[in-house]
N, C-alpha and C. Protein backbone atom coordinates (compact mmCIF):
# COMPACT_ATOMS: atom_id res chain seq x y z
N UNK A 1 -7.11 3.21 -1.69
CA UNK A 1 -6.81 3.81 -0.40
C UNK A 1 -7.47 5.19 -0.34
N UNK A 2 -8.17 5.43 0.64
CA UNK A 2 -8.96 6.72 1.04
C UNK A 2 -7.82 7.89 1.40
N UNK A 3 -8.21 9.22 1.29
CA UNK A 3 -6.80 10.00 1.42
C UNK A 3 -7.11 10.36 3.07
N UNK A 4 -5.86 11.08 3.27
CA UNK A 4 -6.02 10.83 4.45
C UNK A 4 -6.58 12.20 4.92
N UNK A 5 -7.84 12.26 6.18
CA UNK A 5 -8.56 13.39 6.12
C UNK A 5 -8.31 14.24 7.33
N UNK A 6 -7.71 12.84 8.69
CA UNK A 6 -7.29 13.60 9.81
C UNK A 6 -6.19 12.54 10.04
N UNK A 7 -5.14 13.77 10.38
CA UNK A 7 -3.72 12.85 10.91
C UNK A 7 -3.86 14.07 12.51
N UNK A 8 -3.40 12.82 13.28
CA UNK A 8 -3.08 12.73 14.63
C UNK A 8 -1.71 12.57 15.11
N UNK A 9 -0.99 13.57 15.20
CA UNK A 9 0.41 13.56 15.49
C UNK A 9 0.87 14.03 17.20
N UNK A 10 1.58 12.67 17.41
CA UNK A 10 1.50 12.98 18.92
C UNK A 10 3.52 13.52 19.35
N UNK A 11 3.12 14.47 20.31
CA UNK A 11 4.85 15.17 20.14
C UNK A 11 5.17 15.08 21.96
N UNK A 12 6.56 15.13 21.93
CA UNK A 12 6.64 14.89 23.17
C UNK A 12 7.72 16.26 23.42
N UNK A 13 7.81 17.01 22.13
CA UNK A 13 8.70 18.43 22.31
C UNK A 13 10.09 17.83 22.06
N UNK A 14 10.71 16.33 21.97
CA UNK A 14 11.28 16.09 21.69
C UNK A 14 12.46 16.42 20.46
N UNK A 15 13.65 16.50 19.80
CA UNK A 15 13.94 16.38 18.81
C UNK A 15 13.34 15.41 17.54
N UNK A 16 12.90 14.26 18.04
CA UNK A 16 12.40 13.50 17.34
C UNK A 16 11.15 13.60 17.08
N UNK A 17 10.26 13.81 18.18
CA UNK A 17 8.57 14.21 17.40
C UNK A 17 8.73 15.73 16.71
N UNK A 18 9.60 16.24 17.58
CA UNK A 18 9.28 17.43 16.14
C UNK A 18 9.70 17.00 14.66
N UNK A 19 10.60 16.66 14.17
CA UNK A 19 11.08 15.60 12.99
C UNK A 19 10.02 15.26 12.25
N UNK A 20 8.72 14.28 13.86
CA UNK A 20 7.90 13.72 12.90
C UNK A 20 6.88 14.22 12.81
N UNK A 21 6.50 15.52 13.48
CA UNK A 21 5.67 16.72 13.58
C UNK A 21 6.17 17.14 11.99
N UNK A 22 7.21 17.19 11.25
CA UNK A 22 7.69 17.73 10.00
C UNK A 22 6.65 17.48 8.97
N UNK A 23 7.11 15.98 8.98
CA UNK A 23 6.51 15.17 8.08
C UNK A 23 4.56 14.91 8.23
N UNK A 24 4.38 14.97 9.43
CA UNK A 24 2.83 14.98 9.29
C UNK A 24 2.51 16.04 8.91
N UNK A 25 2.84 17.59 9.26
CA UNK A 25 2.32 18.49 8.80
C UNK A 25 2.69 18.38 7.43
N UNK A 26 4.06 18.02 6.40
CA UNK A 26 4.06 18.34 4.88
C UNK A 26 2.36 17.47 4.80
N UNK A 27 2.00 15.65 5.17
CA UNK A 27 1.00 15.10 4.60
C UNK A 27 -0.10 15.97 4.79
N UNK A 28 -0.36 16.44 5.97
CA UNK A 28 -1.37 17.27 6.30
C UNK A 28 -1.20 18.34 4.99
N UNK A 29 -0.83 19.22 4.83
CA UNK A 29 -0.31 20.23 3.65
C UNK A 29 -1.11 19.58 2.48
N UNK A 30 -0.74 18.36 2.00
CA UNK A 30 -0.71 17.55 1.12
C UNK A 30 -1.97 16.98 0.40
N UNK A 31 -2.36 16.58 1.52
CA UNK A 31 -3.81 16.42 1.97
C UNK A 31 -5.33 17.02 2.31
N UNK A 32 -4.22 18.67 2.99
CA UNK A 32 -5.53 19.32 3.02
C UNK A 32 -6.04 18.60 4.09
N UNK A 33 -5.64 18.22 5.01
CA UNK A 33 -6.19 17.48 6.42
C UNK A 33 -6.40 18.15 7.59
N UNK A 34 -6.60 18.01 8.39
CA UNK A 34 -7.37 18.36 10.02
C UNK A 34 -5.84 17.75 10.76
N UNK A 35 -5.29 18.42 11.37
CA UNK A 35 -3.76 18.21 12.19
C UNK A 35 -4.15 18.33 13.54
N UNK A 36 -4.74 16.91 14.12
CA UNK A 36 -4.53 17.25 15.66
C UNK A 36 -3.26 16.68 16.01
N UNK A 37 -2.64 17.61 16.85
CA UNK A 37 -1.25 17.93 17.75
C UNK A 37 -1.76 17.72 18.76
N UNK A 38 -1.05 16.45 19.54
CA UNK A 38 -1.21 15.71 20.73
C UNK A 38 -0.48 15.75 21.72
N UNK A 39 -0.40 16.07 22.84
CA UNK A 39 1.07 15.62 23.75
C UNK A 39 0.17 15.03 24.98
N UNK A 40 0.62 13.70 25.53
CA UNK A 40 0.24 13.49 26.59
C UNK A 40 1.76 13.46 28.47
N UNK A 41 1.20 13.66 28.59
CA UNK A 41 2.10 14.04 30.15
C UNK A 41 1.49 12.62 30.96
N UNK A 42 2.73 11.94 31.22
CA UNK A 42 2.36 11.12 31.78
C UNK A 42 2.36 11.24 33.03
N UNK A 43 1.19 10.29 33.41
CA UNK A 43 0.66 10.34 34.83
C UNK A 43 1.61 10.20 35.86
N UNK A 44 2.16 11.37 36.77
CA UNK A 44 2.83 11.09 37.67
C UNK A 44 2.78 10.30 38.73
N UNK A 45 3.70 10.10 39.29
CA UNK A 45 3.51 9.39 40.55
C UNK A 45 2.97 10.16 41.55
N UNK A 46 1.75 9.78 42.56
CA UNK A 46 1.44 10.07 43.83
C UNK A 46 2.59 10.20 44.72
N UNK A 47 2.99 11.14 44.70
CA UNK A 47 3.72 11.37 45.87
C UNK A 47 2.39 11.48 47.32
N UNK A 48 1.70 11.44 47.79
CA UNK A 48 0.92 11.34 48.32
C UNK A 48 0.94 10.31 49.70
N UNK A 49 1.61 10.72 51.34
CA UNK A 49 1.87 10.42 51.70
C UNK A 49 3.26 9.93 52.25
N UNK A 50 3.86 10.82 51.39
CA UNK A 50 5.39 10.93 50.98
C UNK A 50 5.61 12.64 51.67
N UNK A 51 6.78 12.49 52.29
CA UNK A 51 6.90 14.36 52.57
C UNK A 51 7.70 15.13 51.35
N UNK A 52 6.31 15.85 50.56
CA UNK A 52 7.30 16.64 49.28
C UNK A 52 6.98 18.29 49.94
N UNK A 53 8.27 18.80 50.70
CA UNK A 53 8.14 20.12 50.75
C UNK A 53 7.51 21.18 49.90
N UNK A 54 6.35 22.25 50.81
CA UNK A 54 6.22 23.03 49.98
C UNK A 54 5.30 23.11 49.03
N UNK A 55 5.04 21.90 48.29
CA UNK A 55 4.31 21.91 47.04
C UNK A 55 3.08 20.95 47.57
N UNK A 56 1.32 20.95 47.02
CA UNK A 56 1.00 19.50 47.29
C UNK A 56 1.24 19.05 46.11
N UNK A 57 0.44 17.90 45.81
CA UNK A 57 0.22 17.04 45.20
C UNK A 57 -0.52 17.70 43.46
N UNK A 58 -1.68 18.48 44.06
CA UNK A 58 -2.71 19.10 43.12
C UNK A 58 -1.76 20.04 42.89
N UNK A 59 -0.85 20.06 43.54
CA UNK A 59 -0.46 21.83 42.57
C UNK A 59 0.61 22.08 41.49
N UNK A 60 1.37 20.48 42.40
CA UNK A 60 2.04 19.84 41.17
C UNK A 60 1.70 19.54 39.86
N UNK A 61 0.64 18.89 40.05
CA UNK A 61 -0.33 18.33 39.06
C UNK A 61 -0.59 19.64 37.74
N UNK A 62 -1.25 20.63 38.36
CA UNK A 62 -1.46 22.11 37.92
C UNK A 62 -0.37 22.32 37.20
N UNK A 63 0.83 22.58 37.86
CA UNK A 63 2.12 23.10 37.17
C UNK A 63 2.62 22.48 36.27
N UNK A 64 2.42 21.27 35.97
CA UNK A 64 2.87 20.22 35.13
C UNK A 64 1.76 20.60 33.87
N UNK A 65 0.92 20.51 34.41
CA UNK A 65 -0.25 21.45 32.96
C UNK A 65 -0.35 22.46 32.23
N UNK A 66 -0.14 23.26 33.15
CA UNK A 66 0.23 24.70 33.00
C UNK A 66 1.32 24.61 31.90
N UNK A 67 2.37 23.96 32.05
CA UNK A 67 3.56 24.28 31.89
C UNK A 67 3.01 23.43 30.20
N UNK A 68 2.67 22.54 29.99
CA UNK A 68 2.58 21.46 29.31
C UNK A 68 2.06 22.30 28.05
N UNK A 69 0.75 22.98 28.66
CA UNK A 69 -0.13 23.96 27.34
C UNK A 69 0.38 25.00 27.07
N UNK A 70 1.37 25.83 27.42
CA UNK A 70 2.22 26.74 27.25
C UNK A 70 3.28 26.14 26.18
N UNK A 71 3.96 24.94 26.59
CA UNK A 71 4.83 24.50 25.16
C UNK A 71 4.20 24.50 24.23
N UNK A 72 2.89 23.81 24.32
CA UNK A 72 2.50 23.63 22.85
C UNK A 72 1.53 24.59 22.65
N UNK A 73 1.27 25.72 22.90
CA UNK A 73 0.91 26.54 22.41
C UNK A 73 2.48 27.46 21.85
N UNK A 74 3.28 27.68 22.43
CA UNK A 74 4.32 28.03 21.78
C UNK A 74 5.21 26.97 20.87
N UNK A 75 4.66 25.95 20.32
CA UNK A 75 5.10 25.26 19.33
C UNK A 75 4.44 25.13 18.33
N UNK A 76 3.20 25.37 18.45
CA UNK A 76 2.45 25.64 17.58
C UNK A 76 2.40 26.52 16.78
N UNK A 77 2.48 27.71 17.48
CA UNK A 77 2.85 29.12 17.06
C UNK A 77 3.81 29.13 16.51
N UNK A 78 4.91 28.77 16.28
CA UNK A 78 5.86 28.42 15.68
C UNK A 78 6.02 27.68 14.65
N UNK A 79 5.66 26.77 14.80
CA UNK A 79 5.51 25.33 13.74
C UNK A 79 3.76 25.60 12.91
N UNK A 80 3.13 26.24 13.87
CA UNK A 80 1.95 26.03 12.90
C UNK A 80 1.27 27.87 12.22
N UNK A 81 2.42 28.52 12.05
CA UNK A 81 1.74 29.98 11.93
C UNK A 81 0.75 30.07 10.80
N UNK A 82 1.49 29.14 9.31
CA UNK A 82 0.91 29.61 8.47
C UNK A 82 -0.40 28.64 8.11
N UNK A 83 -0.65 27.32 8.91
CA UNK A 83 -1.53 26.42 8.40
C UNK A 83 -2.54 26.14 9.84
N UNK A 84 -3.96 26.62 9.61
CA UNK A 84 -5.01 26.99 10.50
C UNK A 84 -5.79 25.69 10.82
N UNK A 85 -5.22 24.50 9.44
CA UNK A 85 -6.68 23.95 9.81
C UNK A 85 -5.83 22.66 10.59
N UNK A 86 -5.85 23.30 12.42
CA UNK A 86 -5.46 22.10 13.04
C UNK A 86 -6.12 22.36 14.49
N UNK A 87 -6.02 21.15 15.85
CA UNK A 87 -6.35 21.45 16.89
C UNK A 87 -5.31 20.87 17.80
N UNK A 88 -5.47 21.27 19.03
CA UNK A 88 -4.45 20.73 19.89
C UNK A 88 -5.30 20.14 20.88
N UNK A 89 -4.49 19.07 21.71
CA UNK A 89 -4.87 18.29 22.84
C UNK A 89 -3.54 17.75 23.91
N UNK A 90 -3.86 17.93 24.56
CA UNK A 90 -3.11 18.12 26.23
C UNK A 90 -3.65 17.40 27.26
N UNK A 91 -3.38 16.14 27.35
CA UNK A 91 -3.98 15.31 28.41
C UNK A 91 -3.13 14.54 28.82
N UNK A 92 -3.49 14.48 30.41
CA UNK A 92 -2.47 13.43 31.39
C UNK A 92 -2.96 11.61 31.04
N UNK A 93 -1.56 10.44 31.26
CA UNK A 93 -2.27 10.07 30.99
C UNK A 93 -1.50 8.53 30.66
N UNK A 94 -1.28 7.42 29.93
CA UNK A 94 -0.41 6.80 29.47
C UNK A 94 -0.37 6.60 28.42
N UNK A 95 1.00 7.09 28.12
CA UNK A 95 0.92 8.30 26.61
C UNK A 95 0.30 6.83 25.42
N UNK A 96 0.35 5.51 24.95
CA UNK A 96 -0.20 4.79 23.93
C UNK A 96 -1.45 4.91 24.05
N UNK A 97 -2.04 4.24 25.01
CA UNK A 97 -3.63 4.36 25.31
C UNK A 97 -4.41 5.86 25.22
N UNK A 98 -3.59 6.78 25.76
CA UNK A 98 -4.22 8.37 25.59
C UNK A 98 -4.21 8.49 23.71
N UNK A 99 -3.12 7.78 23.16
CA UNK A 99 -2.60 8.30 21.78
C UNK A 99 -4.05 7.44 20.79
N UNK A 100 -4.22 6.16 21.24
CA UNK A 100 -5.15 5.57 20.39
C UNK A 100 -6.61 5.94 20.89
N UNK A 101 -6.69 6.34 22.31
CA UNK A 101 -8.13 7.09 22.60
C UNK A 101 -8.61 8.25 21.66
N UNK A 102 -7.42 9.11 21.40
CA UNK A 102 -7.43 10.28 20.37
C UNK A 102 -7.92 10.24 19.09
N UNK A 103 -7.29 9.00 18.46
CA UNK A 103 -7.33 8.99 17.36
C UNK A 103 -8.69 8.06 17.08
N UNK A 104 -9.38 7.23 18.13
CA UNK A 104 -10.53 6.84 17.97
C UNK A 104 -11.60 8.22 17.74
N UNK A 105 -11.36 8.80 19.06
CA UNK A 105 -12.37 9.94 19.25
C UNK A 105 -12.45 10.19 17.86
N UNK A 106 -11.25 11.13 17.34
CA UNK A 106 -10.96 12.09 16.05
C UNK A 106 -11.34 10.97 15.05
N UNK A 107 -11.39 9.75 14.96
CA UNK A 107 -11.76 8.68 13.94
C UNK A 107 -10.32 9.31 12.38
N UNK A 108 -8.94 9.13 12.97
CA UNK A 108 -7.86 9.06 12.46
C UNK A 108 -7.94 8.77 11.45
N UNK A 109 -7.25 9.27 9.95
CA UNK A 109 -6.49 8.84 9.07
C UNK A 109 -5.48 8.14 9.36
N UNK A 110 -5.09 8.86 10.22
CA UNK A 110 -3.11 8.52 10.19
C UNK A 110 -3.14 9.08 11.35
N UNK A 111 -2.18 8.19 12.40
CA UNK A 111 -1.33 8.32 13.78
C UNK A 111 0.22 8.53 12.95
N UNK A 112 0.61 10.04 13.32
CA UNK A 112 2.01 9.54 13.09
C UNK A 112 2.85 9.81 14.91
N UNK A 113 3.88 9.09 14.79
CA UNK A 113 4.75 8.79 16.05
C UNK A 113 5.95 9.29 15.89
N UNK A 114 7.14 9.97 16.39
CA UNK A 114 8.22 9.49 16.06
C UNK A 114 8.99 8.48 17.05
N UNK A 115 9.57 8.24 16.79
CA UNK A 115 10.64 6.80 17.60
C UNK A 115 11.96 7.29 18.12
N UNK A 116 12.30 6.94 19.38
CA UNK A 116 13.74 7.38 19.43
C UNK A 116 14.51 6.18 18.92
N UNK A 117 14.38 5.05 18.26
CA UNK A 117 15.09 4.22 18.09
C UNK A 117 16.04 3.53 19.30
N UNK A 118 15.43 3.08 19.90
CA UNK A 118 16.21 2.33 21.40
C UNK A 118 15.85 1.21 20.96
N UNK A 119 17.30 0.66 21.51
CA UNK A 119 17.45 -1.05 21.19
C UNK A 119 18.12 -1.24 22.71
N UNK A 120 18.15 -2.54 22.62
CA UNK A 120 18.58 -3.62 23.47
C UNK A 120 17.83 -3.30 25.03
N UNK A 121 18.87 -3.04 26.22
CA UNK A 121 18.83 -2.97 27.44
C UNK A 121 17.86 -1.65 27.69
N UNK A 122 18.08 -0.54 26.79
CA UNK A 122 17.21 0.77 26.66
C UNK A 122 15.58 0.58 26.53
N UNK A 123 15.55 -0.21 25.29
CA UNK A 123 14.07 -0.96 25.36
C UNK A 123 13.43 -1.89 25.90
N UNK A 124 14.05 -2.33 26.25
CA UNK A 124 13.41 -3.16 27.89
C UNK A 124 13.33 -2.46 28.50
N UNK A 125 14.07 -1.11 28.99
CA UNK A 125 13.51 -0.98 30.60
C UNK A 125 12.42 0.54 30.62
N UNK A 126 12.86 1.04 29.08
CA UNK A 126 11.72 2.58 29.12
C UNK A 126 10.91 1.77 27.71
N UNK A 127 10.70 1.14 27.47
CA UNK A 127 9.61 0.40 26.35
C UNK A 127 8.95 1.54 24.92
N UNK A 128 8.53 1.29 24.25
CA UNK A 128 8.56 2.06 23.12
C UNK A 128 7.12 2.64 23.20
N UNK A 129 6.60 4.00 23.05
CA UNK A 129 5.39 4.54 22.96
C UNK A 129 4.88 4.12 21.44
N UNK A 130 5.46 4.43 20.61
CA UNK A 130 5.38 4.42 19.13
C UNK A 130 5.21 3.12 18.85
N UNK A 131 6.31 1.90 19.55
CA UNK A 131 6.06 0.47 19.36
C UNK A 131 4.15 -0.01 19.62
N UNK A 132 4.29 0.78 20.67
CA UNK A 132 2.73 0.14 21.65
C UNK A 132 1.70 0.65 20.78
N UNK A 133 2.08 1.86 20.48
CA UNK A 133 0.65 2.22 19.31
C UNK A 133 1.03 1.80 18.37
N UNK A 134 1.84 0.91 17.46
CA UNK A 134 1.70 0.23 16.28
C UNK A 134 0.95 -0.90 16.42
N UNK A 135 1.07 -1.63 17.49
CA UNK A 135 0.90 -2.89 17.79
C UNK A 135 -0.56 -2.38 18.30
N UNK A 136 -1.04 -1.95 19.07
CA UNK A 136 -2.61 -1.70 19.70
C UNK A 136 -3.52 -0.87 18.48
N UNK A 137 -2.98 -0.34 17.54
CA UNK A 137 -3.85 0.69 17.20
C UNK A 137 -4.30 0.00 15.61
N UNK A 138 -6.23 0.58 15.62
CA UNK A 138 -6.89 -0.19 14.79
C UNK A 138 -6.57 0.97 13.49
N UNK A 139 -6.22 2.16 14.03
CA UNK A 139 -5.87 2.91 13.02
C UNK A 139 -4.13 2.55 12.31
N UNK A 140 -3.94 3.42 11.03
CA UNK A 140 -2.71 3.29 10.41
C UNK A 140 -1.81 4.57 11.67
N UNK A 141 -0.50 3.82 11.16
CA UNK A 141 0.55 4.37 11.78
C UNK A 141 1.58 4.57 11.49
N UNK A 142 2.05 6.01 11.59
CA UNK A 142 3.13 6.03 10.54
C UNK A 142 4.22 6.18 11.80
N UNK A 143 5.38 5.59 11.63
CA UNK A 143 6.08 5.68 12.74
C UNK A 143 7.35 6.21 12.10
N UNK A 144 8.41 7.35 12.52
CA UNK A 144 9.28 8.06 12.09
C UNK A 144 10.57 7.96 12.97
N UNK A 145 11.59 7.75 12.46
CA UNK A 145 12.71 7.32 12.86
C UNK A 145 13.93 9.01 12.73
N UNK A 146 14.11 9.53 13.61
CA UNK A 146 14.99 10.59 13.39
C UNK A 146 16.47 10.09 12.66
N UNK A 147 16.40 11.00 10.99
CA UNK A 147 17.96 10.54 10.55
C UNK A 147 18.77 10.35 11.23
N UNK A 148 20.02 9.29 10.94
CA UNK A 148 21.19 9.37 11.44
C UNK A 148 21.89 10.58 10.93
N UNK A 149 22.86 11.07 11.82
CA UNK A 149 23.82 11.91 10.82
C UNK A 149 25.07 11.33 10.23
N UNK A 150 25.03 12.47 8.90
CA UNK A 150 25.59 11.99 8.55
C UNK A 150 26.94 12.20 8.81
N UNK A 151 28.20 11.28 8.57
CA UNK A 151 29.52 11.24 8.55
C UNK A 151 30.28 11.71 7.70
């Protein structure tokens, strides 16, 4: 097995991608790897033709960006003060397909994901990001499950 040279960790600011933001950065550490930090914003709905007071469409769009590269530049900063060798990416989009476009581009070691762990009626109706890039992606995938707590 080749070590791994770029891991692609995609975060949604969540409790859980940060978790698995943990663990890619220790491999990254580990490894001595290239850490691209991913978040994709999914493509909103067109309100477009719809009456949304006030705001258009594009500016929404804007603010949702704006707002998007500001987290992860302040998560980064945070999470990434002391380890330089990484990049970030911020694109609208549907977050599996944006996640395995990435990791083609970057030609991936490692996708890591984390999972919220949804079962039954939950996963049917909001479907798994992490599931879809295990199943689509030609790269490895490490998929991370936030501990239970304990009792």
């Amino acid at each position: 097995m080749k070590p791994f040279e770029r891991i692609l960790i995609a975060i949604d600011f969540s409790e859980n991608s940060t978790y698995a933001f943990d663990c890619a950065l220790m491999l990254a550490r580990q490894f001595n790897a290239r850490l691209t930090v991913m978040h994709v914003i999914n493509e909103p709905i067109d309100l477009r033709g719809f009456y949304v007071p006030h705001i258009s469409f594009e500016q929404l769009e804007k603010e949702i960006e704006a707002g998007a590269a500001e987290m992860m530049e302040t998560f980064c900063r945070e999470k990434l003060s002391d380890y330089k060798n990484f990049e970030t990416s911020v694109v609208t989009g549907i977050p599996y397909e944006e996640i395995i476009r990435k990791a083609q581009e970057i030609d991936a070691s490692l996708i890591v994901v984390g999972t919220h762990g949804r079962t039954g009626l939950d996963r049917i109706i909001f479907g798994s990001t992490a599931a879809r890039v295990v199943r689509s992606s030609p790269h490895p995938v490490l998929s991370i499950r936030l501990p239970a707590e304990s009792s």
